[in-house]
Protein backbone atom coordinates (compact mmCIF):
# COMPACT_ATOMS: atom_id res chain seq x y z
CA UNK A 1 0.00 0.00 0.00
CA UNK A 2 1.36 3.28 -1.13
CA UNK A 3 1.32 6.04 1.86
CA UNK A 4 -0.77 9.83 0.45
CA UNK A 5 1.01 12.11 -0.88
CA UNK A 6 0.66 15.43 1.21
CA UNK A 7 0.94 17.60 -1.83
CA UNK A 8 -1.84 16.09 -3.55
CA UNK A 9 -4.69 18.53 -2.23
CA UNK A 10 -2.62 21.16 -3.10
CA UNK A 11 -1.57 20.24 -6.60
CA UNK A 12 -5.58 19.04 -6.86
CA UNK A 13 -6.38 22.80 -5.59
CA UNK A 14 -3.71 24.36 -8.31
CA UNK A 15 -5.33 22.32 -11.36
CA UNK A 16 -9.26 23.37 -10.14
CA UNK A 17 -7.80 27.01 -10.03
CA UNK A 18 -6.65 26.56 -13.43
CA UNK A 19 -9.17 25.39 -14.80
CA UNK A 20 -11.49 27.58 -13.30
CA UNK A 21 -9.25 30.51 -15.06
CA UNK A 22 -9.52 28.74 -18.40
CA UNK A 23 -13.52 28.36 -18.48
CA UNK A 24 -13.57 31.63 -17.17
CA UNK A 25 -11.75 32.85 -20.45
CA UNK A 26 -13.71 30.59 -22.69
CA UNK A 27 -16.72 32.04 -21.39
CA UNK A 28 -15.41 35.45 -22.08
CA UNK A 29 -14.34 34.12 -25.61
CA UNK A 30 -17.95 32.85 -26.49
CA UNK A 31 -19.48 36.03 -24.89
CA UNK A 32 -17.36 38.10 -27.75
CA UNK A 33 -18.32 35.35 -30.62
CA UNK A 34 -21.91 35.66 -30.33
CA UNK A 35 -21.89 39.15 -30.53
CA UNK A 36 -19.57 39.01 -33.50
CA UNK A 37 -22.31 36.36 -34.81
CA UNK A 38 -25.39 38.77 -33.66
CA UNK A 39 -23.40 41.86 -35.53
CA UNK A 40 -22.38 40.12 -38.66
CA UNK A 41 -26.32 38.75 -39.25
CA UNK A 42 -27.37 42.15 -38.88
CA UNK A 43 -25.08 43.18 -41.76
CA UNK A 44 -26.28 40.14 -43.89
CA UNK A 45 -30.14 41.10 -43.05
CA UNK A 46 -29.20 44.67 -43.88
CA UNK A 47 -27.30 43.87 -47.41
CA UNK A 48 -30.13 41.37 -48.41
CA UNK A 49 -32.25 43.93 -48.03
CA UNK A 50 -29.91 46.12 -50.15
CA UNK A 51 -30.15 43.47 -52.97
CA UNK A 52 -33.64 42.85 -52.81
CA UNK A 53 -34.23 47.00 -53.27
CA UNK A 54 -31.48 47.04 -55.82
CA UNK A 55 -33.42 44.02 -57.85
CA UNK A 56 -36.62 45.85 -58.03
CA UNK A 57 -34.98 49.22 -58.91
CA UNK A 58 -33.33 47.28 -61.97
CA UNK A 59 -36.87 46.62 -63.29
CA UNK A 60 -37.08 44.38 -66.32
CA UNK A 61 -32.96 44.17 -67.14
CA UNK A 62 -31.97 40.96 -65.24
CA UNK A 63 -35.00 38.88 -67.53
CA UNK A 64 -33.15 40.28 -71.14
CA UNK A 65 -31.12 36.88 -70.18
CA UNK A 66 -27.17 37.25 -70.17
CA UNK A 67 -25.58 39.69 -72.70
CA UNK A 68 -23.07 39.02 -74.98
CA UNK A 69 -19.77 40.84 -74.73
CA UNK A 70 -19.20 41.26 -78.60
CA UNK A 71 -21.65 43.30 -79.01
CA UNK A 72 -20.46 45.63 -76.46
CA UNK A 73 -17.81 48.08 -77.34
CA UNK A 74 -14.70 48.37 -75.63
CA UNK A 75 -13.99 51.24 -73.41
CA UNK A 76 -11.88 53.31 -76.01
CA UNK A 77 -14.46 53.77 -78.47
């Protein structure tokens, strides 16, 4: 039989501490994401919204079907 070790609780205590620093900072860390997440939806909600107005501003253009590039001039003309 092998006799305690008297540094155990305190090595035990040291780890807990640790990790209570480290979930500590990953809750910190996931705080910051989902606003990041929150923040970055509101910019996709706000440009598909742009897209949508821009779409019914073009009118009738996007149904002409895709245009053909030789029978556009080039920019020096």
């Amino acid at each position: 039989m092998t006799s305690p070790n008297p540094t155990a609780p305190d090595r035990t205590d040291e780890r807990l501490t640790q990790l209570e620093i480290k979930l500590s900072y990953t809750e910190d860390l996931l705080d910051t994401l989902n606003q990041l997440v929150a923040t970055q939806q509101d910019q996709i909600d706000l440009l598909l919204r742009e897209v949508a107005r821009l779409r019914q501003q073009g009118g009738g253009e996007s149904l002409a079907g895709p245009r053909n590039l030789r029978d556009e001039l080039p920019p020096h003309y």
